[in-house]
N, C-alpha and C. Protein backbone atom coordinates (compact mmCIF):
# COMPACT_ATOMS: atom_id res chain seq x y z
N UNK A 1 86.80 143.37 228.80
CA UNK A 1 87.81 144.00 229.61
C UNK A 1 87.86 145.48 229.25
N UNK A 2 88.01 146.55 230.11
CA UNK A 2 88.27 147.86 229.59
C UNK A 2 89.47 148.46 229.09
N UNK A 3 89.75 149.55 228.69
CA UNK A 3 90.60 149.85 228.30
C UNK A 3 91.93 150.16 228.95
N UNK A 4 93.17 150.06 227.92
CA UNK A 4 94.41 150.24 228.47
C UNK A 4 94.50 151.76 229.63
N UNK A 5 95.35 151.25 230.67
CA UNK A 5 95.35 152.60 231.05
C UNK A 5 96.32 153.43 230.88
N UNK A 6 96.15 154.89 230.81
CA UNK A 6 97.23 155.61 230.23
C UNK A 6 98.01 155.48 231.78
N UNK A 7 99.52 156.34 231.73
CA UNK A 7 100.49 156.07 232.73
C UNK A 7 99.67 156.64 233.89
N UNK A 8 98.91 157.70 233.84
CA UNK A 8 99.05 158.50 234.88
C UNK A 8 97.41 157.73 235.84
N UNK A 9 96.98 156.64 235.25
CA UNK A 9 95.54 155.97 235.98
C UNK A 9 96.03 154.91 237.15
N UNK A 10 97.44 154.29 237.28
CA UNK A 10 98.06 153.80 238.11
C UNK A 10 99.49 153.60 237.65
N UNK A 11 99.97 153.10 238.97
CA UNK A 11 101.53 153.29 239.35
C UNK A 11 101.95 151.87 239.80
N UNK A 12 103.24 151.40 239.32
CA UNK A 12 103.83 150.06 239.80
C UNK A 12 104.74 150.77 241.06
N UNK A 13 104.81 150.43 241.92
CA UNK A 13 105.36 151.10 243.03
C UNK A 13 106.61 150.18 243.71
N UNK A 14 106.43 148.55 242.90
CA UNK A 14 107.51 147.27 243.62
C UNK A 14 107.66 146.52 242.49
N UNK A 15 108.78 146.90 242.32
CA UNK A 15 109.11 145.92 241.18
C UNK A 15 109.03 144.50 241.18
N UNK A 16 108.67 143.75 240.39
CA UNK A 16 108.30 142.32 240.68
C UNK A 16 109.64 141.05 240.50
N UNK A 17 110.36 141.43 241.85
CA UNK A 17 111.01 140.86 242.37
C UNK A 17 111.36 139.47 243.29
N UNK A 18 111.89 138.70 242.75
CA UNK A 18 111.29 137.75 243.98
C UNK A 18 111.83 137.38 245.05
N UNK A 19 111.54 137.09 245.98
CA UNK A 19 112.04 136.94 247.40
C UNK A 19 113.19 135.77 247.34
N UNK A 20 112.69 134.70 246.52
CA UNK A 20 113.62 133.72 246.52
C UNK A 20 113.54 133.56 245.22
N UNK A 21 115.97 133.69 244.41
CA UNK A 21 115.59 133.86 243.11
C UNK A 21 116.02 132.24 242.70
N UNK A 22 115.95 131.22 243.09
CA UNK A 22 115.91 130.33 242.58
C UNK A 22 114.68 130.38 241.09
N UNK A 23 115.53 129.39 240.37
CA UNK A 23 114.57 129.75 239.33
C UNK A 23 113.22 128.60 238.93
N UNK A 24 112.77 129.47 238.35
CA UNK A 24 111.29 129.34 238.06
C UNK A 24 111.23 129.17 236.59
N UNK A 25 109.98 128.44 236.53
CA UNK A 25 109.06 128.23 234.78
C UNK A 25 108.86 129.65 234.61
N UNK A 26 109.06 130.67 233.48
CA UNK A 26 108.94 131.83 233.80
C UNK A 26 107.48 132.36 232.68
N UNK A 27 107.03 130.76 232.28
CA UNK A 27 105.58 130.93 231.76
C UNK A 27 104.25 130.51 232.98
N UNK A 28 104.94 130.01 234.40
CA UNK A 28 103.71 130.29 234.94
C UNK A 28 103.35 131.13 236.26
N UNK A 29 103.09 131.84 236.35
CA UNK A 29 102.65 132.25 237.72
C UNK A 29 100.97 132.24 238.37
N UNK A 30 101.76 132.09 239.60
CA UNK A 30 100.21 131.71 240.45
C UNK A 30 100.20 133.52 241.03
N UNK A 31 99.22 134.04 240.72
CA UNK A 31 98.86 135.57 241.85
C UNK A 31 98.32 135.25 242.44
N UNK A 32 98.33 136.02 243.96
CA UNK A 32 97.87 136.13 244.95
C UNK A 32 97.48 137.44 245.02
N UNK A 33 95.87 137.44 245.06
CA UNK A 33 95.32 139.05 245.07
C UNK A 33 95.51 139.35 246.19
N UNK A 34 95.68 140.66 246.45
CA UNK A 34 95.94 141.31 248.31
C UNK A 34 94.36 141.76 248.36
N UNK A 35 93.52 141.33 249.63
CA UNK A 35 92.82 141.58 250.26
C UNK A 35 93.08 142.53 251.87
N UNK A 36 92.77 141.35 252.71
CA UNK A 36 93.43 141.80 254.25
C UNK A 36 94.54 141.36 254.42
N UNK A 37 95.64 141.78 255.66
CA UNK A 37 96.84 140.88 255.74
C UNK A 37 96.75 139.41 256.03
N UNK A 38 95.37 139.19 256.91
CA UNK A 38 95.41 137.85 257.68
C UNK A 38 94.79 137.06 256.30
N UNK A 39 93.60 137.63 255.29
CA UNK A 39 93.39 136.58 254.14
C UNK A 39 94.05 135.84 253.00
N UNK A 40 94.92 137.77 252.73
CA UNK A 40 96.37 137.31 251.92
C UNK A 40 97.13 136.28 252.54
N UNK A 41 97.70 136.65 253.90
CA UNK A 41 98.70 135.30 254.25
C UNK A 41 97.96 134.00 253.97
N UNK A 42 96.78 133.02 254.39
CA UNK A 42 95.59 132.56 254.23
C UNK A 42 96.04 131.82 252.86
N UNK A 43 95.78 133.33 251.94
CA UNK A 43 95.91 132.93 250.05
C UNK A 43 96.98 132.21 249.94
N UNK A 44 98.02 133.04 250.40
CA UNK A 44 99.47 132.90 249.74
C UNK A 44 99.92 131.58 250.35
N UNK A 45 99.78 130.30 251.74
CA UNK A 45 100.13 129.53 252.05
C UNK A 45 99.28 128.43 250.95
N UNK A 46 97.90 128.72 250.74
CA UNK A 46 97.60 127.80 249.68
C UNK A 46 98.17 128.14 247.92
N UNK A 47 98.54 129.19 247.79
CA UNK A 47 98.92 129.70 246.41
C UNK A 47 100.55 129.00 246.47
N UNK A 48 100.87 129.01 247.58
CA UNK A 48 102.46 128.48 248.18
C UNK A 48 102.46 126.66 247.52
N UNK A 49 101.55 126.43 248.06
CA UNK A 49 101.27 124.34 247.73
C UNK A 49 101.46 124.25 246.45
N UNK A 50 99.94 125.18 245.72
CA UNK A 50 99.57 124.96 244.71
C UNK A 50 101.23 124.87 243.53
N UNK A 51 101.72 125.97 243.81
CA UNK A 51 102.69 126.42 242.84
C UNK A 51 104.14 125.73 242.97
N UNK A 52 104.27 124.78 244.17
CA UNK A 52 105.14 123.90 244.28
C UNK A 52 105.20 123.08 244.12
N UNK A 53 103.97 122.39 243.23
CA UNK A 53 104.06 121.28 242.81
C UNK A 53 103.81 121.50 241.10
N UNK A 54 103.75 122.55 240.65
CA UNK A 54 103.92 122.95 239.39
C UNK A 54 105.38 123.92 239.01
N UNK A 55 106.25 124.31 239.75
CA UNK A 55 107.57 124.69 239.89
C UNK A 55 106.88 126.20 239.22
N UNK A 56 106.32 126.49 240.06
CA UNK A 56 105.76 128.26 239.60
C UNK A 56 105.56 129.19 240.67
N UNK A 57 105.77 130.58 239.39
CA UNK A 57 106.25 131.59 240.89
C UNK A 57 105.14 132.43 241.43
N UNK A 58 105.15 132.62 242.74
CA UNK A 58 104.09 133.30 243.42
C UNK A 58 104.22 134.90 243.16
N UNK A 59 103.39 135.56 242.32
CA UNK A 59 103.27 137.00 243.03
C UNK A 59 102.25 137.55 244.27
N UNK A 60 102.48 138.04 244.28
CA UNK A 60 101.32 138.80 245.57
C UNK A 60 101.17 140.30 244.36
N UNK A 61 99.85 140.39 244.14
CA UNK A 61 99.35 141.83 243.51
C UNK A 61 98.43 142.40 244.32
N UNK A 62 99.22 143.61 245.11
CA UNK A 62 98.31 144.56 245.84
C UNK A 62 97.90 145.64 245.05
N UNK A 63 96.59 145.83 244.69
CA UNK A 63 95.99 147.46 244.16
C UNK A 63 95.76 148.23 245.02
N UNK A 64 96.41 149.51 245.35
CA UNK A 64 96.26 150.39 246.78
C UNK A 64 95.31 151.63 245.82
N UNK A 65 94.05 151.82 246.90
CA UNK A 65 93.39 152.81 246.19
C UNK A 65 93.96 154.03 246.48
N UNK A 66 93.70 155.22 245.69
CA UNK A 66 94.37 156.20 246.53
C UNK A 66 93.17 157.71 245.85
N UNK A 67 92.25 158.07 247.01
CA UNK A 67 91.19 158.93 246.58
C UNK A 67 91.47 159.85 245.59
N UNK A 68 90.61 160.49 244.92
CA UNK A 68 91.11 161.73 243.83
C UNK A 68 91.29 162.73 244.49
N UNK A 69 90.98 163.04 245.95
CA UNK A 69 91.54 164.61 246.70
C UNK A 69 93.16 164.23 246.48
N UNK A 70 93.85 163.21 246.29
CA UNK A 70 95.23 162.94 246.49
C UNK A 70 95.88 163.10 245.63
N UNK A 71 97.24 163.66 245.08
CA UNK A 71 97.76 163.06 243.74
C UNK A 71 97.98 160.64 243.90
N UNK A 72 98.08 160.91 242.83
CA UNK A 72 98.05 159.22 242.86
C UNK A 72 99.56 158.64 243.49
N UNK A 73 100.82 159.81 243.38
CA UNK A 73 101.89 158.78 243.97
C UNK A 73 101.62 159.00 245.78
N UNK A 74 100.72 159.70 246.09
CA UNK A 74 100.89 159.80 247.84
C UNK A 74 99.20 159.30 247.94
N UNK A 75 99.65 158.04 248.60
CA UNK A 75 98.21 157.13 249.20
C UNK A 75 97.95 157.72 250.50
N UNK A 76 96.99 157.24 250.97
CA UNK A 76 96.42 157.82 252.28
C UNK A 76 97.46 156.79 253.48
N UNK A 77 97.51 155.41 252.83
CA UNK A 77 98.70 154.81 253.56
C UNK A 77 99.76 154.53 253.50
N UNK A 78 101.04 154.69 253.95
CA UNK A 78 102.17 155.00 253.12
C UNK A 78 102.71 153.45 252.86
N UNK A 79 102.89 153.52 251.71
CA UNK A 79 103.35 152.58 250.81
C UNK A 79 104.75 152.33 251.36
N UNK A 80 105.23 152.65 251.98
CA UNK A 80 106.30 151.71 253.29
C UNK A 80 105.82 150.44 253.87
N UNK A 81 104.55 151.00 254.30
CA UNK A 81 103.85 149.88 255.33
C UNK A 81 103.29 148.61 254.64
N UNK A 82 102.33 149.15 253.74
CA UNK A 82 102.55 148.43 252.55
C UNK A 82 103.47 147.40 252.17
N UNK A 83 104.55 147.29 251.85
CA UNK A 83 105.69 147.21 251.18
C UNK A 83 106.05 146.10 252.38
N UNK A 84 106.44 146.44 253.07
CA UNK A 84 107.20 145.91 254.53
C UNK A 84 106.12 144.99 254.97
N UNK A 85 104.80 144.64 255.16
CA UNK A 85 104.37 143.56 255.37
C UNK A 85 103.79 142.97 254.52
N UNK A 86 104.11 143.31 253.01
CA UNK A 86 103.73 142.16 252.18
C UNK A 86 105.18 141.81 251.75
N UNK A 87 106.49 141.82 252.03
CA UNK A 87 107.59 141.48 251.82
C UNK A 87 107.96 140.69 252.85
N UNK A 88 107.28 140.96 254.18
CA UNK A 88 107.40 139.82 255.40
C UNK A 88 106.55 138.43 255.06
N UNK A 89 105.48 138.87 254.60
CA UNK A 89 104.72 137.98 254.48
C UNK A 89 105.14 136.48 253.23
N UNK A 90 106.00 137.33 252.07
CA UNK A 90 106.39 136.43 250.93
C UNK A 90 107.72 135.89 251.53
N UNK A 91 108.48 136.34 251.76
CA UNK A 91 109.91 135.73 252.86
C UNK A 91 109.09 134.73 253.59
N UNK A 92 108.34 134.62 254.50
CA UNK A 92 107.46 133.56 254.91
C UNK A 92 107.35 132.26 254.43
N UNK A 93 107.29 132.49 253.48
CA UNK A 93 106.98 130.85 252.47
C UNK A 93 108.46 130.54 251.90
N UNK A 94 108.65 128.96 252.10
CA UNK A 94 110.22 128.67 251.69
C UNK A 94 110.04 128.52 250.06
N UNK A 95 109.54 128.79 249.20
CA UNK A 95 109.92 128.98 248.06
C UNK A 95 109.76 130.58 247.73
N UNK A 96 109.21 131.27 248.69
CA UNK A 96 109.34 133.06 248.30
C UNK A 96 108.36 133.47 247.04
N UNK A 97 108.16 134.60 247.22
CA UNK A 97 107.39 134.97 246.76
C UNK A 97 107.69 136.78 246.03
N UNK A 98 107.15 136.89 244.89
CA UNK A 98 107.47 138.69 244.22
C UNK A 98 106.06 139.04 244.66
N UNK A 99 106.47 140.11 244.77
CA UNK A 99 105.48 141.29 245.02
C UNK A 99 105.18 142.67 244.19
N UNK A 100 104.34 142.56 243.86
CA UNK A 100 103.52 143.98 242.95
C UNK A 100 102.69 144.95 243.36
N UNK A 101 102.82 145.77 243.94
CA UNK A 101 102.07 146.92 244.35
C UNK A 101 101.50 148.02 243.69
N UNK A 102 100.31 148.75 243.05
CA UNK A 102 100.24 149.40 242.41
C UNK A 102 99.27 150.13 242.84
N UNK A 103 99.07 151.27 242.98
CA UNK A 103 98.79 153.11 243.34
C UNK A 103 97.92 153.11 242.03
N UNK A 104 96.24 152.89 242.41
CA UNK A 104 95.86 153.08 241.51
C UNK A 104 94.45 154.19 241.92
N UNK A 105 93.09 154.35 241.34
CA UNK A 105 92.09 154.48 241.12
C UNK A 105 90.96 153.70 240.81
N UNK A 106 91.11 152.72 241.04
CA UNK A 106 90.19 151.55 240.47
C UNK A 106 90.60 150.52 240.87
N UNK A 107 90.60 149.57 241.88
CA UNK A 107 91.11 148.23 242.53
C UNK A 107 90.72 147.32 241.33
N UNK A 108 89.54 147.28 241.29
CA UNK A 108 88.94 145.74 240.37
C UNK A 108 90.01 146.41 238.78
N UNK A 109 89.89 147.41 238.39
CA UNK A 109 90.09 147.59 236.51
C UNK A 109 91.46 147.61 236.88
N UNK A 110 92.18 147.60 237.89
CA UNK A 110 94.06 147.76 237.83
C UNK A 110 94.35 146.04 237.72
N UNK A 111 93.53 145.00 238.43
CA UNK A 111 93.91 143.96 238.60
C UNK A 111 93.37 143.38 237.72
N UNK A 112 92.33 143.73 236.87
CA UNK A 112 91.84 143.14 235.98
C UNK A 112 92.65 143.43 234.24
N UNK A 113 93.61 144.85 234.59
CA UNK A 113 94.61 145.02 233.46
C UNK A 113 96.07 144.18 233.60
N UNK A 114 96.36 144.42 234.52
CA UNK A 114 97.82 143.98 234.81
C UNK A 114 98.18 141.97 234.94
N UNK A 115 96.71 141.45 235.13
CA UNK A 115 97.11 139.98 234.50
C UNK A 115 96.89 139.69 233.42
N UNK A 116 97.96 138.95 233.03
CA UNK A 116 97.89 138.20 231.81
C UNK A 116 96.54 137.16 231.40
N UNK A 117 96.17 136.94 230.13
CA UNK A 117 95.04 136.46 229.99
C UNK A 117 95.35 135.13 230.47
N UNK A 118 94.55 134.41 230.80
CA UNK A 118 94.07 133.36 231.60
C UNK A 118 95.34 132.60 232.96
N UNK A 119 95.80 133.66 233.68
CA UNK A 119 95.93 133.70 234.72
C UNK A 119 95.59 132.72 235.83
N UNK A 120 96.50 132.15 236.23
CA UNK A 120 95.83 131.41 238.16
C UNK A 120 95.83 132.35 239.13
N UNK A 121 95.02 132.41 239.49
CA UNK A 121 94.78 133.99 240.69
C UNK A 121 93.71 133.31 241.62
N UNK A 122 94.80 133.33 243.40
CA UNK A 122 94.22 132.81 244.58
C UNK A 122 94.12 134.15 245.12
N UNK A 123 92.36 133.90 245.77
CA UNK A 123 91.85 135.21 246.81
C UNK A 123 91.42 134.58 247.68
N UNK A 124 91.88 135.26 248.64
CA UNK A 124 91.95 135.00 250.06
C UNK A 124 90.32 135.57 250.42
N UNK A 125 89.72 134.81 251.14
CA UNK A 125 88.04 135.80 251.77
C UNK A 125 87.74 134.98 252.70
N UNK A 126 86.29 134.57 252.84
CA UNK A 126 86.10 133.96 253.90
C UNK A 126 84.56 133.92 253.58
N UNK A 127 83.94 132.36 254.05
CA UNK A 127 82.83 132.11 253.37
C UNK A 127 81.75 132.84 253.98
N UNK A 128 80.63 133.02 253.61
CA UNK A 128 79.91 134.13 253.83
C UNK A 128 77.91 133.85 252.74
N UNK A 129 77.26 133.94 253.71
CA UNK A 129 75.71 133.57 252.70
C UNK A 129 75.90 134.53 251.89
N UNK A 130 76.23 135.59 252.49
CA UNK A 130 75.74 137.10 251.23
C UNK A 130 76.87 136.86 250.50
N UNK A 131 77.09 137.64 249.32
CA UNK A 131 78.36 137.82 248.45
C UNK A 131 79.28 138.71 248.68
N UNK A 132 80.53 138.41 249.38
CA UNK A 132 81.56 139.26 249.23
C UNK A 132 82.29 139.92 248.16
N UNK A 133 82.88 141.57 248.65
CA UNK A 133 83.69 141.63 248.09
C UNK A 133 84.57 140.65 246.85
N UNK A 134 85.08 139.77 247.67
CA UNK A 134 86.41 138.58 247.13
C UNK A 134 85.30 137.70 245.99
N UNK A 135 84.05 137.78 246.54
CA UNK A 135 83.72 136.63 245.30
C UNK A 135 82.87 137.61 244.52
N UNK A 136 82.56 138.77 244.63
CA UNK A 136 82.88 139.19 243.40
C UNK A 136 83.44 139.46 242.74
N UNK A 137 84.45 140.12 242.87
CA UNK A 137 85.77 139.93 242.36
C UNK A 137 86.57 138.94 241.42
N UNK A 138 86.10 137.55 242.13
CA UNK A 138 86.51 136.06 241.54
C UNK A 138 85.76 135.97 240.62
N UNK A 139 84.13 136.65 240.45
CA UNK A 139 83.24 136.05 239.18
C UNK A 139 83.87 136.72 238.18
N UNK A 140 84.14 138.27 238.46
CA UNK A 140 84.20 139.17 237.38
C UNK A 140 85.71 138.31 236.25
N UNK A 141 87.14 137.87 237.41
CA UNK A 141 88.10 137.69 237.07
C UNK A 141 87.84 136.17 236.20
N UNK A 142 86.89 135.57 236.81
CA UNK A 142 86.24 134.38 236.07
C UNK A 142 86.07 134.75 234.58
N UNK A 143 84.92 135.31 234.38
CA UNK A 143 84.75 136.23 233.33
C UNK A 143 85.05 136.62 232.38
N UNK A 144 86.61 137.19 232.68
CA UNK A 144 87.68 137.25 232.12
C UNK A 144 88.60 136.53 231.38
N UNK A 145 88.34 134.98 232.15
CA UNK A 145 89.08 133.80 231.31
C UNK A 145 90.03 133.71 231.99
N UNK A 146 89.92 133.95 233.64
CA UNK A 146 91.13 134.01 234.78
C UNK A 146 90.68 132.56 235.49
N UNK A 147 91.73 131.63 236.07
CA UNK A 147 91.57 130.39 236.29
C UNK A 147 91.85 131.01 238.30
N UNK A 148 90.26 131.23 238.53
CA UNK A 148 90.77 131.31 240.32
C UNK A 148 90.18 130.59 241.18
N UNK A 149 91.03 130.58 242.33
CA UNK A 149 90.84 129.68 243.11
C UNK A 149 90.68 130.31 244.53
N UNK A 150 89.46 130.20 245.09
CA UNK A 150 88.89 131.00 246.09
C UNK A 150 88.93 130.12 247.45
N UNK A 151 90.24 129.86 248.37
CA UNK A 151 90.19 129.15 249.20
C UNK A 151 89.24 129.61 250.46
N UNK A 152 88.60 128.58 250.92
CA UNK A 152 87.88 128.60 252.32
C UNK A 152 88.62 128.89 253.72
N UNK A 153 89.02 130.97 253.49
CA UNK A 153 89.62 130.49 254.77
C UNK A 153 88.69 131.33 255.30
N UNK A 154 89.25 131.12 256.93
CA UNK A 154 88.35 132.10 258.06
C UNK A 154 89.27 132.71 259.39
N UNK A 155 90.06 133.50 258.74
CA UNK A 155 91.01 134.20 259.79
C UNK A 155 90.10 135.06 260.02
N UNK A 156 90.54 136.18 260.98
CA UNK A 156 89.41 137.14 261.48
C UNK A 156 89.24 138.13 260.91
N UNK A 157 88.42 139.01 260.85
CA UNK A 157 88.01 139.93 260.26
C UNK A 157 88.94 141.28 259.73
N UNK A 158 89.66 141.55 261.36
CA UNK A 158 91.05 142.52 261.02
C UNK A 158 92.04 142.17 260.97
């Protein structure tokens, strides 16, 4: 794994709040990596099953890249939009869901710092001969000693 990052390499931008505060085992959580909106939703209805039958709470962890012409708190997309449909999306599911957003420089090394070691982490993709994005991603987090679960979905592309 690489190194810690100092403050200024990414930003928590949503506090990890949850949609529904009924309470929870507060030793397990299932993440849901943010990909697209249609794969995330996809993730999060199977990350939704999974974690209701283990009484555990869903996050959703979005890494928003944000180029180096930029300072890091102003993304190219405004983190409103952001915010507002991954907060629609966790309201969605009747046990609710927290959300984590973070303004970083590095998608794979922000998500690969900010979970806890051996982690359940559902990614949303879509099956594919060549190797995606998402499953690389899943080997690296594999790797790591991250327990993920790469559901077969196939929403559309955008």
């Amino acid at each position: 794994m690489g190194q810690a990052f100092s403050p200024r390499e990414f930003v928590l931008k949503t506090p990890l709040v949850a949609a529904d505060p009924s309470p929870r085992d507060p030793g397990l959580d299932v993440h849901v990596i943010f990909t697209t909106f249609p794969r995330t939703r996809a993730a999060l209805a199977a990350a939704a099953s999974l974690a209701a039958g283990l009484q555990a709470r869903v996050t959703i962890l979005a890494a928003q890249v944000v180029p180096y012409p930029l300072p890091l708190e102003e993304p190219p997309v405004a983190i409103d939009f952001t915010e507002q449909k991954l907060w629609q999306m966790a309201a969605e599911q009747e046990s609710g869901a927290a959300v984590a957003i973070y303004l970083c420089r590095d998608r794979e090394e922000t998500i690969r710092q900010v979970l806890r070691p051996e982690s359940v982490v559902v990614l949303g993709g879509r099956k594919w001969w060549w190797p995606t994005e998402e499953t690389h991603l899943a080997k690296i987090l594999r790797r790591d000693g991250h327990r993920v679960i790469l559901p077969s979905t196939q929403p559309p592309l955008f």
